[in-house]
Every structure is written in C-alpha cells, then in structure tokens.
PDB file of N, CA and C in Angstrom:
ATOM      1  N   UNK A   1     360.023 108.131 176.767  1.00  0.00           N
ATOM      2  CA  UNK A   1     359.214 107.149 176.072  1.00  0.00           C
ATOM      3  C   UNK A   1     357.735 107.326 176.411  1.00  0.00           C
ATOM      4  N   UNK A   2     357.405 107.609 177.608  1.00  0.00           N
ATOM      5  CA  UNK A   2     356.143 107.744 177.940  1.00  0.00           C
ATOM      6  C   UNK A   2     355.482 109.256 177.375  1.00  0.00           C
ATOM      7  N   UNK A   3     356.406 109.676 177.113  1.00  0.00           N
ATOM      8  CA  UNK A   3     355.776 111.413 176.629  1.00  0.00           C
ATOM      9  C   UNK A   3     355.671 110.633 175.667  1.00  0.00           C
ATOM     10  N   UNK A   4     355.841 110.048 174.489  1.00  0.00           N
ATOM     11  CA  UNK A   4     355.693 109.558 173.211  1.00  0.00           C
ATOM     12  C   UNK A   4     354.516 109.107 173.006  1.00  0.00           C
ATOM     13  N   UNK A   5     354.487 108.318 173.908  1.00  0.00           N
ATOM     14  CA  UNK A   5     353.002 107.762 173.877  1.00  0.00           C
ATOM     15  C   UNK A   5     352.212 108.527 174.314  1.00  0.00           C
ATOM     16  N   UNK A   6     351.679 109.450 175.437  1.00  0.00           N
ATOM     17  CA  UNK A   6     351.326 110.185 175.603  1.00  0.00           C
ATOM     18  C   UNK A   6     350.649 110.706 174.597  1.00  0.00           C
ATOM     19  N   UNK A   7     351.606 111.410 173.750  1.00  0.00           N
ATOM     20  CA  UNK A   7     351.343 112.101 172.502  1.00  0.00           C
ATOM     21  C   UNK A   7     350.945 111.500 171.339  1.00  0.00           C
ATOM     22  N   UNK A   8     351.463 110.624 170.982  1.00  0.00           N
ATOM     23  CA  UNK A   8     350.792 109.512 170.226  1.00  0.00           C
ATOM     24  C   UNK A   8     349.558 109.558 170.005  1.00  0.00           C
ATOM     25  N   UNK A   9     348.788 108.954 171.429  1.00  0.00           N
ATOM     26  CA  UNK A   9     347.239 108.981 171.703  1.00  0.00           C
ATOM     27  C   UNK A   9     346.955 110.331 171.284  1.00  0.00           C
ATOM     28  N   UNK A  10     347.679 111.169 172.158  1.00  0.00           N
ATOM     29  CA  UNK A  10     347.201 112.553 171.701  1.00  0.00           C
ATOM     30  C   UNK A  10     346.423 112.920 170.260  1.00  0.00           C
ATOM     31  N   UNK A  11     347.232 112.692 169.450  1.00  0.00           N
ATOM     32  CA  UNK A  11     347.320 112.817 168.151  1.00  0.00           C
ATOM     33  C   UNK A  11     346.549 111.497 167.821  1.00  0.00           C
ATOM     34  N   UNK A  12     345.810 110.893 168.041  1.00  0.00           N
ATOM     35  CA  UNK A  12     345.343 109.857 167.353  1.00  0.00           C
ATOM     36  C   UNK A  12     343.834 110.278 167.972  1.00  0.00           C
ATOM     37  N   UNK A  13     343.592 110.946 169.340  1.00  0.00           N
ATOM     38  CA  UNK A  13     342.536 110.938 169.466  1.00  0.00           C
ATOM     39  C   UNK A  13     341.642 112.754 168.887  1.00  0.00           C
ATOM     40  N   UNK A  14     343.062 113.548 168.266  1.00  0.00           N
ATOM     41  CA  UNK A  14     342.347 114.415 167.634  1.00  0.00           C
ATOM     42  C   UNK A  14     342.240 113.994 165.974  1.00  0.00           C
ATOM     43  N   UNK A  15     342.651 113.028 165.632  1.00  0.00           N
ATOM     44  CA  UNK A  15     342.234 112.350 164.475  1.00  0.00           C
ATOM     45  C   UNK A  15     340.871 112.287 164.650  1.00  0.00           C
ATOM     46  N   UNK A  16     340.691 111.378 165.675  1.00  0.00           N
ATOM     47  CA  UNK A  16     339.091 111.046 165.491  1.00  0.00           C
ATOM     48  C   UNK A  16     338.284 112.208 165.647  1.00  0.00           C
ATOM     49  N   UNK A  17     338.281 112.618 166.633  1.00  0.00           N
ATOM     50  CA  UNK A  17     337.772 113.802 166.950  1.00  0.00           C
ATOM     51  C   UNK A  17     337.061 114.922 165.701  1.00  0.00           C
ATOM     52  N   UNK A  18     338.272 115.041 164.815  1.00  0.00           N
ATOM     53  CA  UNK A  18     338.084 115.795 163.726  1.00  0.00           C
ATOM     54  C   UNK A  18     337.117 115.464 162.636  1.00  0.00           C
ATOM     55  N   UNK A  19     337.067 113.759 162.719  1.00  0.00           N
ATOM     56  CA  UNK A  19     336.293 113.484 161.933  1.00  0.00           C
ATOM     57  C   UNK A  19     334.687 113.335 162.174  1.00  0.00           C
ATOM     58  N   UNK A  20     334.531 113.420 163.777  1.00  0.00           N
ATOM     59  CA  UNK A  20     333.050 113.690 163.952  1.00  0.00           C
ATOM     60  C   UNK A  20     332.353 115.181 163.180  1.00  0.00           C
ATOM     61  N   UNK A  21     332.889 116.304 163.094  1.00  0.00           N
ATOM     62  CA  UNK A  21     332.159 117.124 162.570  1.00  0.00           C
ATOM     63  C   UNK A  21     331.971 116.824 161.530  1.00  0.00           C
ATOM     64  N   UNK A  22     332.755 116.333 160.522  1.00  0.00           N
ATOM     65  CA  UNK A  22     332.327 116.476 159.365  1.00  0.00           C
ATOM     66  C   UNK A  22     331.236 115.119 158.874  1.00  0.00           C
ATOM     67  N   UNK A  23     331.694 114.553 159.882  1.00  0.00           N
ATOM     68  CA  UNK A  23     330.244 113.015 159.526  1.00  0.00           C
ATOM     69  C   UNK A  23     328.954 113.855 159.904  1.00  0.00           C
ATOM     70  N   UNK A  24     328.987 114.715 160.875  1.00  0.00           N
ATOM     71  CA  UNK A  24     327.579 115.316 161.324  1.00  0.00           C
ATOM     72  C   UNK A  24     327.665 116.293 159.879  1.00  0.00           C
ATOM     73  N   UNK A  25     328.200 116.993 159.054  1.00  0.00           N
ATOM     74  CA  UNK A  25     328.531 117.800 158.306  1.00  0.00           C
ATOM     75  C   UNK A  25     328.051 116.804 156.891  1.00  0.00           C
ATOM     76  N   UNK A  26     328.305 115.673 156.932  1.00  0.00           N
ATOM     77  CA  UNK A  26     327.796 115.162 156.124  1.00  0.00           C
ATOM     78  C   UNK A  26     326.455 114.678 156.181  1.00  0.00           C
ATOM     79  N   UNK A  27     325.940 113.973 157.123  1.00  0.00           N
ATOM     80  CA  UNK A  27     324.700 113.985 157.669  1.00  0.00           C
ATOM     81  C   UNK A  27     323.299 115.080 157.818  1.00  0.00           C
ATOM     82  N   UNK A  28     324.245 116.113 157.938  1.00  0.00           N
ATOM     83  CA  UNK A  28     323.213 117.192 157.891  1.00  0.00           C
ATOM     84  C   UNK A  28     323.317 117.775 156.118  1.00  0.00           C
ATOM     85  N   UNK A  29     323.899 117.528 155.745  1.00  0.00           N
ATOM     86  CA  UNK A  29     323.933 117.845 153.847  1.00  0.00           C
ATOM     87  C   UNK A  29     322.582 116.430 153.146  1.00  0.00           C
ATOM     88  N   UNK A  30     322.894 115.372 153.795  1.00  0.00           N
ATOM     89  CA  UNK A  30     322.215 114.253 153.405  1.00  0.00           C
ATOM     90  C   UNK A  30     320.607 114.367 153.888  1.00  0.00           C
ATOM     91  N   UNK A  31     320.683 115.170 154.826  1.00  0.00           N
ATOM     92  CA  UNK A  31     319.474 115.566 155.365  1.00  0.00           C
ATOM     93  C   UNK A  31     318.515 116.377 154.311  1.00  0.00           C
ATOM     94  N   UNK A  32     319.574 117.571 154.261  1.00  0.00           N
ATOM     95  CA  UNK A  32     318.882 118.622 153.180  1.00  0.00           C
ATOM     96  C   UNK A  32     318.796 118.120 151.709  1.00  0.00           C
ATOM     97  N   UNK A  33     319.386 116.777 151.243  1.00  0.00           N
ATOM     98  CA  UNK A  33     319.419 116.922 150.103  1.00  0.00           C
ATOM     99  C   UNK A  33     317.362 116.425 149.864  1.00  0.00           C
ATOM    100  N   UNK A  34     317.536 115.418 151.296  1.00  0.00           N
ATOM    101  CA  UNK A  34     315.964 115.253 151.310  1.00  0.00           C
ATOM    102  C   UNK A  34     314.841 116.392 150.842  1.00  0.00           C
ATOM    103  N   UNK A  35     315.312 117.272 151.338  1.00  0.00           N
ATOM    104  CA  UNK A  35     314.208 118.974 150.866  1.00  0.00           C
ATOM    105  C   UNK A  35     314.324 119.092 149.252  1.00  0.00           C
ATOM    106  N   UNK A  36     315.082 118.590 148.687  1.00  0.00           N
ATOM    107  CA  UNK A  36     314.702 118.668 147.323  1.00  0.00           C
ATOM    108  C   UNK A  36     313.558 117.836 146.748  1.00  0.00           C
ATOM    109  N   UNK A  37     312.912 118.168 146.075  1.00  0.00           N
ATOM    110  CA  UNK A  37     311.784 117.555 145.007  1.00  0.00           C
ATOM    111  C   UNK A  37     312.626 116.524 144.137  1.00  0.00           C
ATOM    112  N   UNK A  38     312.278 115.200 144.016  1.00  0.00           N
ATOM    113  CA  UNK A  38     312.694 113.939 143.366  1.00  0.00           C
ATOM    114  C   UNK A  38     313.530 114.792 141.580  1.00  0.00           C
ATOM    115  N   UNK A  39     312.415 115.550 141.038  1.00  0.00           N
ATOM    116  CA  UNK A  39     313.254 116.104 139.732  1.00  0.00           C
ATOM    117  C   UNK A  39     314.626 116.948 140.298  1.00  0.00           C
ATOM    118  N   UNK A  40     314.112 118.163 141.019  1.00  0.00           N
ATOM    119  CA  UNK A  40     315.465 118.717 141.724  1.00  0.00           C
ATOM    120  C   UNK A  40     316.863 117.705 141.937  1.00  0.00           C
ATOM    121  N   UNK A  41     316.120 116.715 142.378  1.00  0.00           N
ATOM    122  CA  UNK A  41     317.758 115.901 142.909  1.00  0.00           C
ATOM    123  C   UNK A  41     318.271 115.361 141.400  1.00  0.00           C
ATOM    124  N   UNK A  42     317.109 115.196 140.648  1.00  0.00           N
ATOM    125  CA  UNK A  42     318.012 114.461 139.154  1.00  0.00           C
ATOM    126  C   UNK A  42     318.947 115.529 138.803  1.00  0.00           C
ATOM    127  N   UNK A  43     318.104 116.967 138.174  1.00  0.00           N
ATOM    128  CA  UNK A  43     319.168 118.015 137.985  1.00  0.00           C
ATOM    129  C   UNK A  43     320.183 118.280 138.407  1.00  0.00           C
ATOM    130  N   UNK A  44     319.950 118.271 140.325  1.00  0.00           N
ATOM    131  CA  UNK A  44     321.379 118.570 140.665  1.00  0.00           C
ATOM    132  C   UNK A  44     322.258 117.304 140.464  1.00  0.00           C
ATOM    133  N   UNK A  45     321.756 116.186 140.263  1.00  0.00           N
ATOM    134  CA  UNK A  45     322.968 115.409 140.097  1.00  0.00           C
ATOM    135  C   UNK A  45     323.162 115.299 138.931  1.00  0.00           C
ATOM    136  N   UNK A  46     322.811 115.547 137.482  1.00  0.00           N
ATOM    137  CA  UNK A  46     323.001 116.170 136.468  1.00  0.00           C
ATOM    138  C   UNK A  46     324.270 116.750 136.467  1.00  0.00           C
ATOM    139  N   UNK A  47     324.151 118.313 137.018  1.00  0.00           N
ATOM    140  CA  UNK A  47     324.826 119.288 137.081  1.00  0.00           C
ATOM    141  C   UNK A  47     326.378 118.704 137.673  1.00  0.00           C
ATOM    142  N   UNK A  48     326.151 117.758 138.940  1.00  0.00           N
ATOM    143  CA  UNK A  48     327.275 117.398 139.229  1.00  0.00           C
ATOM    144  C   UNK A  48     328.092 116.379 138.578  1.00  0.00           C
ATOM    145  N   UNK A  49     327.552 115.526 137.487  1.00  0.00           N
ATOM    146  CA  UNK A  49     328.049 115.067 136.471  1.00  0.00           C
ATOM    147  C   UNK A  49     328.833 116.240 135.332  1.00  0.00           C
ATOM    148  N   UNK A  50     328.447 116.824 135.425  1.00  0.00           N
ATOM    149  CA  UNK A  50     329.021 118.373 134.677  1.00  0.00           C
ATOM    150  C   UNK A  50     328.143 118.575 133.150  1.00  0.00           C
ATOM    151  N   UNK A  51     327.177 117.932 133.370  1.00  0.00           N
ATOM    152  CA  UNK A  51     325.960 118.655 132.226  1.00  0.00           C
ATOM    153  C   UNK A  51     325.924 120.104 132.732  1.00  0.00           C
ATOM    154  N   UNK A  52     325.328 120.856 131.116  1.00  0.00           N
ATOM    155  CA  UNK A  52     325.131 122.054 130.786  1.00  0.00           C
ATOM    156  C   UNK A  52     323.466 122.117 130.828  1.00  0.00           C
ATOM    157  N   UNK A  53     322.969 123.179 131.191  1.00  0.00           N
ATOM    158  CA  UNK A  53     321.060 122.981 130.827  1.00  0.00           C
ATOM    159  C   UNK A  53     320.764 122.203 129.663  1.00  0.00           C
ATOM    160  N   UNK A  54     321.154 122.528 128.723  1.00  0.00           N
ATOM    161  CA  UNK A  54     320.957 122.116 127.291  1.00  0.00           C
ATOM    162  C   UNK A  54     321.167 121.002 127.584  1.00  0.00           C
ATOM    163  N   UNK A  55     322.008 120.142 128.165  1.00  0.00           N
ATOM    164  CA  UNK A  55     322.094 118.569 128.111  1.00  0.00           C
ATOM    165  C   UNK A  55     320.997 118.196 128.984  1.00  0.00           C
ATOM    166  N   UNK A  56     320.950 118.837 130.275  1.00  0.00           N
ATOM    167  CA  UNK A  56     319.712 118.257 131.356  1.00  0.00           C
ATOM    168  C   UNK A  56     318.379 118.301 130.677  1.00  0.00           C
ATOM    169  N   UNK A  57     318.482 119.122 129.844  1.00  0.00           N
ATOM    170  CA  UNK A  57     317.019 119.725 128.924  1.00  0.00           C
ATOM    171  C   UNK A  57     316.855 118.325 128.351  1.00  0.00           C
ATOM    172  N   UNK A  58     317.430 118.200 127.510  1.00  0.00           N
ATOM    173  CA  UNK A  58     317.751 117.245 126.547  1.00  0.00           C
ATOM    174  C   UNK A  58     317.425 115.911 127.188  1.00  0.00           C
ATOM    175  N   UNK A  59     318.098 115.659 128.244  1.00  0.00           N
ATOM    176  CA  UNK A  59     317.830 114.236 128.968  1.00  0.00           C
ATOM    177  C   UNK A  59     316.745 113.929 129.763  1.00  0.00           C
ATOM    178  N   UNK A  60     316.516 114.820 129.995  1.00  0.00           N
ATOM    179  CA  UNK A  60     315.245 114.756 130.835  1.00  0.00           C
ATOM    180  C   UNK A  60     313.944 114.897 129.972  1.00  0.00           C
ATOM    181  N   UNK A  61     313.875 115.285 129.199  1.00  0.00           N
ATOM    182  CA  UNK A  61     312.836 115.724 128.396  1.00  0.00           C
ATOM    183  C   UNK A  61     311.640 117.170 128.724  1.00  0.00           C
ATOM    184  N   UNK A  62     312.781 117.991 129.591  1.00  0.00           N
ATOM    185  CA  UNK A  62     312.614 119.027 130.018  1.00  0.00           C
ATOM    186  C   UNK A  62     312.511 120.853 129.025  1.00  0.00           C
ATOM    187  N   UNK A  63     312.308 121.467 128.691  1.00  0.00           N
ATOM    188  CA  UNK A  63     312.910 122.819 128.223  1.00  0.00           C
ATOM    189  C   UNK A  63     313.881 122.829 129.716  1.00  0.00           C
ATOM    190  N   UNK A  64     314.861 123.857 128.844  1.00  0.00           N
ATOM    191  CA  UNK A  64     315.812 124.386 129.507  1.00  0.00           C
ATOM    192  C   UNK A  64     315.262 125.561 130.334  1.00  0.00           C
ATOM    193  N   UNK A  65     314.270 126.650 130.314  1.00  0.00           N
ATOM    194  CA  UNK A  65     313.547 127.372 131.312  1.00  0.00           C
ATOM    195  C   UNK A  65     313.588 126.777 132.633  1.00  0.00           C
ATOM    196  N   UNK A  66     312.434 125.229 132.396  1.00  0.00           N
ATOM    197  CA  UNK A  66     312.180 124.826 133.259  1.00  0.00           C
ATOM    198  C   UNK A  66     313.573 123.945 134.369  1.00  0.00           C
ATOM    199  N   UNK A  67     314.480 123.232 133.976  1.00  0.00           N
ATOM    200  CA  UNK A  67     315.639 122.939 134.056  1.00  0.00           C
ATOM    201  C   UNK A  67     316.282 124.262 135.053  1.00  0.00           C
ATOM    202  N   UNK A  68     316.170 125.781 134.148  1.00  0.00           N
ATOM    203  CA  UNK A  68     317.034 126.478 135.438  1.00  0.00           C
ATOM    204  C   UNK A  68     315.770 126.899 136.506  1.00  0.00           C
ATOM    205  N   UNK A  69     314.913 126.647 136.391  1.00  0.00           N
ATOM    206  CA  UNK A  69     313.995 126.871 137.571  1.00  0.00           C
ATOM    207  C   UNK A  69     314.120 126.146 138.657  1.00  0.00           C
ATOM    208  N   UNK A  70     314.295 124.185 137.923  1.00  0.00           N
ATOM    209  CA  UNK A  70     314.655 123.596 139.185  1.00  0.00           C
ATOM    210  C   UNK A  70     315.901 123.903 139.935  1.00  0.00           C
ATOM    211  N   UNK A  71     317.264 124.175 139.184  1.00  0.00           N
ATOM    212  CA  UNK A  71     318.392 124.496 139.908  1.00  0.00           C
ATOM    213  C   UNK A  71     318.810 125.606 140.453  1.00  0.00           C
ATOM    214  N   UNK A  72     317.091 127.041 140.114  1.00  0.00           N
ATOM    215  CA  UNK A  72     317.271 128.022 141.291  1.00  0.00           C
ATOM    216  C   UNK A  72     316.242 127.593 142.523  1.00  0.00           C
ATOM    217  N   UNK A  73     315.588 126.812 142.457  1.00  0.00           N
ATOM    218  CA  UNK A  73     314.866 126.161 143.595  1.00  0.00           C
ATOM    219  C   UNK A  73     315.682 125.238 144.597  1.00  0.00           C
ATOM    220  N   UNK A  74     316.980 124.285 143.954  1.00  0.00           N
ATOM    221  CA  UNK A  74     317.806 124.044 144.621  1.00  0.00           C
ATOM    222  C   UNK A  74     319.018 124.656 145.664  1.00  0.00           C
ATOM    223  N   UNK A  75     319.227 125.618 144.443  1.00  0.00           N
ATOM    224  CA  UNK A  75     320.601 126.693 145.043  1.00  0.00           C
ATOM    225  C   UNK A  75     319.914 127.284 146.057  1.00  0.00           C
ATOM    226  N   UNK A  76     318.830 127.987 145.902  1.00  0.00           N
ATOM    227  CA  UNK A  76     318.322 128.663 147.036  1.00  0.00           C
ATOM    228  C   UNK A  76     318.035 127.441 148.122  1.00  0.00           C
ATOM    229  N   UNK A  77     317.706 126.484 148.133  1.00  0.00           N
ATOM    230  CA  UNK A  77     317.455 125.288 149.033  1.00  0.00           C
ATOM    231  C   UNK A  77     318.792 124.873 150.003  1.00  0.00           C
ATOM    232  N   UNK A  78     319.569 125.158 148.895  1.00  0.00           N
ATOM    233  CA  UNK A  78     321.007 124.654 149.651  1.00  0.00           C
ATOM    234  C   UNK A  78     321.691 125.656 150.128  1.00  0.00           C
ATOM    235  N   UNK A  79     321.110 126.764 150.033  1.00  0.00           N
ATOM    236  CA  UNK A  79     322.121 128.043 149.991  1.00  0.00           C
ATOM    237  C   UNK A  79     323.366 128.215 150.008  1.00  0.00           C
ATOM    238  N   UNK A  80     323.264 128.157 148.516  1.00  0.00           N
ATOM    239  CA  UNK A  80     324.415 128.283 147.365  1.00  0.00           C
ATOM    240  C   UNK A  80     323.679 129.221 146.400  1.00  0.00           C
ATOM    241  N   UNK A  81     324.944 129.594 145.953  1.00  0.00           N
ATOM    242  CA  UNK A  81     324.759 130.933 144.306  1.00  0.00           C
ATOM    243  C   UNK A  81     324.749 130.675 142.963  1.00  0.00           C
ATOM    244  N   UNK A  82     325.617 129.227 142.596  1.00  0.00           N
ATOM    245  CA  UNK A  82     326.116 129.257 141.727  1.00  0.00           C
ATOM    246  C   UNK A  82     326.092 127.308 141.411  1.00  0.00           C
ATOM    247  N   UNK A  83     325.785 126.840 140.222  1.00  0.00           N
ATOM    248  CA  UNK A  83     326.010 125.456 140.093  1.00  0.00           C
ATOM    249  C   UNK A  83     326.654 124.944 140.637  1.00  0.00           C
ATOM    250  N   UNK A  84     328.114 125.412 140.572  1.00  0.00           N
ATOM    251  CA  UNK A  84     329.849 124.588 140.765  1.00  0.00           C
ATOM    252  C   UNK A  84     329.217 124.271 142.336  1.00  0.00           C
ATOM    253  N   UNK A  85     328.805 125.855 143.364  1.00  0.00           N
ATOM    254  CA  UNK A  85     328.359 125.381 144.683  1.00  0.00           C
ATOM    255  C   UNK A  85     327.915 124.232 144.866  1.00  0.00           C
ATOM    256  N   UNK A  86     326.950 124.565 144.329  1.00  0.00           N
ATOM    257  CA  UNK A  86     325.578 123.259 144.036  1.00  0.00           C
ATOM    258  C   UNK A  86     326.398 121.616 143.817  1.00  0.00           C
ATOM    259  N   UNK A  87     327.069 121.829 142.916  1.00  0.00           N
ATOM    260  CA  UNK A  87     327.552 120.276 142.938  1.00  0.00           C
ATOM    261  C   UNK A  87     328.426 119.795 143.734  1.00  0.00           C
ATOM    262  N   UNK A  88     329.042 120.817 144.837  1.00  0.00           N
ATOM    263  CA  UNK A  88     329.973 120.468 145.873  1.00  0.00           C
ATOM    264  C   UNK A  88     329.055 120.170 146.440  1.00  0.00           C
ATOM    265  N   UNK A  89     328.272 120.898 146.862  1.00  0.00           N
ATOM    266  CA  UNK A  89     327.436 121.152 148.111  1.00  0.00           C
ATOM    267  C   UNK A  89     326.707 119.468 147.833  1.00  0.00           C
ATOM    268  N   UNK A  90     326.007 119.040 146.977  1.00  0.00           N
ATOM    269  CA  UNK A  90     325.990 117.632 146.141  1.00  0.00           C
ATOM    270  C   UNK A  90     326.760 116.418 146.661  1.00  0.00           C
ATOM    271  N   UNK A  91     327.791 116.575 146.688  1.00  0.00           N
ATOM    272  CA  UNK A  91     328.979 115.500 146.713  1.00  0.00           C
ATOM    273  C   UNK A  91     329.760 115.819 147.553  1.00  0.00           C
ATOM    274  N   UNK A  92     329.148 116.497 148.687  1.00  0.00           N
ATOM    275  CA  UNK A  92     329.800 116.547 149.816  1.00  0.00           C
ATOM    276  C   UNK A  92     329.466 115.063 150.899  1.00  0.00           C
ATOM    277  N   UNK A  93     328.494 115.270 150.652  1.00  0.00           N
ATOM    278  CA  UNK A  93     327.768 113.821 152.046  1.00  0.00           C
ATOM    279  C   UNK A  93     328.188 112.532 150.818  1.00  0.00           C
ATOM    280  N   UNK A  94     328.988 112.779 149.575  1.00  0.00           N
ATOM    281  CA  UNK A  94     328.832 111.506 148.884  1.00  0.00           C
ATOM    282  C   UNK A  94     327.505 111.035 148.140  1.00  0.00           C
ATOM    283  N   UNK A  95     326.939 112.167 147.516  1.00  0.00           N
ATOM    284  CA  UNK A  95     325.783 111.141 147.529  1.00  0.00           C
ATOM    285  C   UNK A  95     326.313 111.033 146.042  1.00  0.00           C
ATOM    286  N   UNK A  96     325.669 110.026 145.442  1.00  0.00           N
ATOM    287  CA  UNK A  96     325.595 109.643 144.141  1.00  0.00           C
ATOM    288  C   UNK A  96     325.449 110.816 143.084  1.00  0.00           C
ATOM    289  N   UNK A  97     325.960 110.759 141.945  1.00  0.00           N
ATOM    290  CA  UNK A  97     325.605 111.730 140.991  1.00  0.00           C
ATOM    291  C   UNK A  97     324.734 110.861 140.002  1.00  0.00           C
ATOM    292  N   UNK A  98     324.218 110.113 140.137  1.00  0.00           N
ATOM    293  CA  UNK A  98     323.185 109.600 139.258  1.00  0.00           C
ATOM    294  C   UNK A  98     321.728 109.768 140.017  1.00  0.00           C
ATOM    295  N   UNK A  99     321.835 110.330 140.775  1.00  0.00           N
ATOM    296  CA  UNK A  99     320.366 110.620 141.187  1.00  0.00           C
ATOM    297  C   UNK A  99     319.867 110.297 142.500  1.00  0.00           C
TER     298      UNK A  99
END
C-alpha cells in the first residue's frame, strides 16, 4: 500500500513538473510575439484564422506584396518557414487570433 502511494505522488509530481516547461515555452512565445510590429501581429493572426493574402489584402486595406512582406518579417522573427509554422508558432502561448 505504501509503494502505491509512493508512486502515486510519484506520478503526480511528474505531472506537474512537465507542465513547467511548457508554461516557460509559452511565456517565452508570448514574449516574442511582442517583437512583432502591431500590423505583423494582425497578419499573423489573420493567417491563423486561415485567411489567404488575398483576404488579409482585402481586410486590411493592404496590397497583397505588402501583406507577404509582413509575414516574411514575421516567419523570419519567429523562425519559422512557412505560414502553417507561423500560425502554430501563433497559438501556441494561446494568444488570440484576432489580433
């Protein structure tokens, strides 16, 4: 009975445990999302809504040029390659996709 418990705790205190990295993991994403420029963060949360340029263009009252300029200023910011990255990398710390 006492090994049970033992283990129990065991297992309850690598629960917690596990979840400190990723709060710092989230924290440090929430950090960087700060390094983006106020338009940057609309786009990327755009993108993580699953708009296409043409729609961000469109909504923003942007050309689409300018639109993928901000989201290679992001990707490279976040270092990521590719949108899909980008919108994980986004909605990893939770942040809002409205901006």
């Amino acid at each position: 009975m006492a090994v049970n418990v033992f283990v129990m705790e065991a297992q309850t205190d690598l629960r917690y445990d596990n979840h400190a990295p990723r709060e710092r993991e989230g924290e440090e994403v929430r950090a960087m999302h700060q390094d983006l420029s106020p338009r940057e963060r609309e786009v990327v949360a755009l993108v993580a809504h699953g708009k296409t340029n043409a729609q961000i263009a469109l909504e923003t009252g942007l050309s689409e040029a300018t639109v993928k300029n901000y989201l290679a200023n992001a990707m490279h910011k976040a270092g990521v390659d590719n949108r899909t990255a980008l919108a994980v990398w986004w909605t990893s710390a939770g942040t809002s996709t409205n901006g």
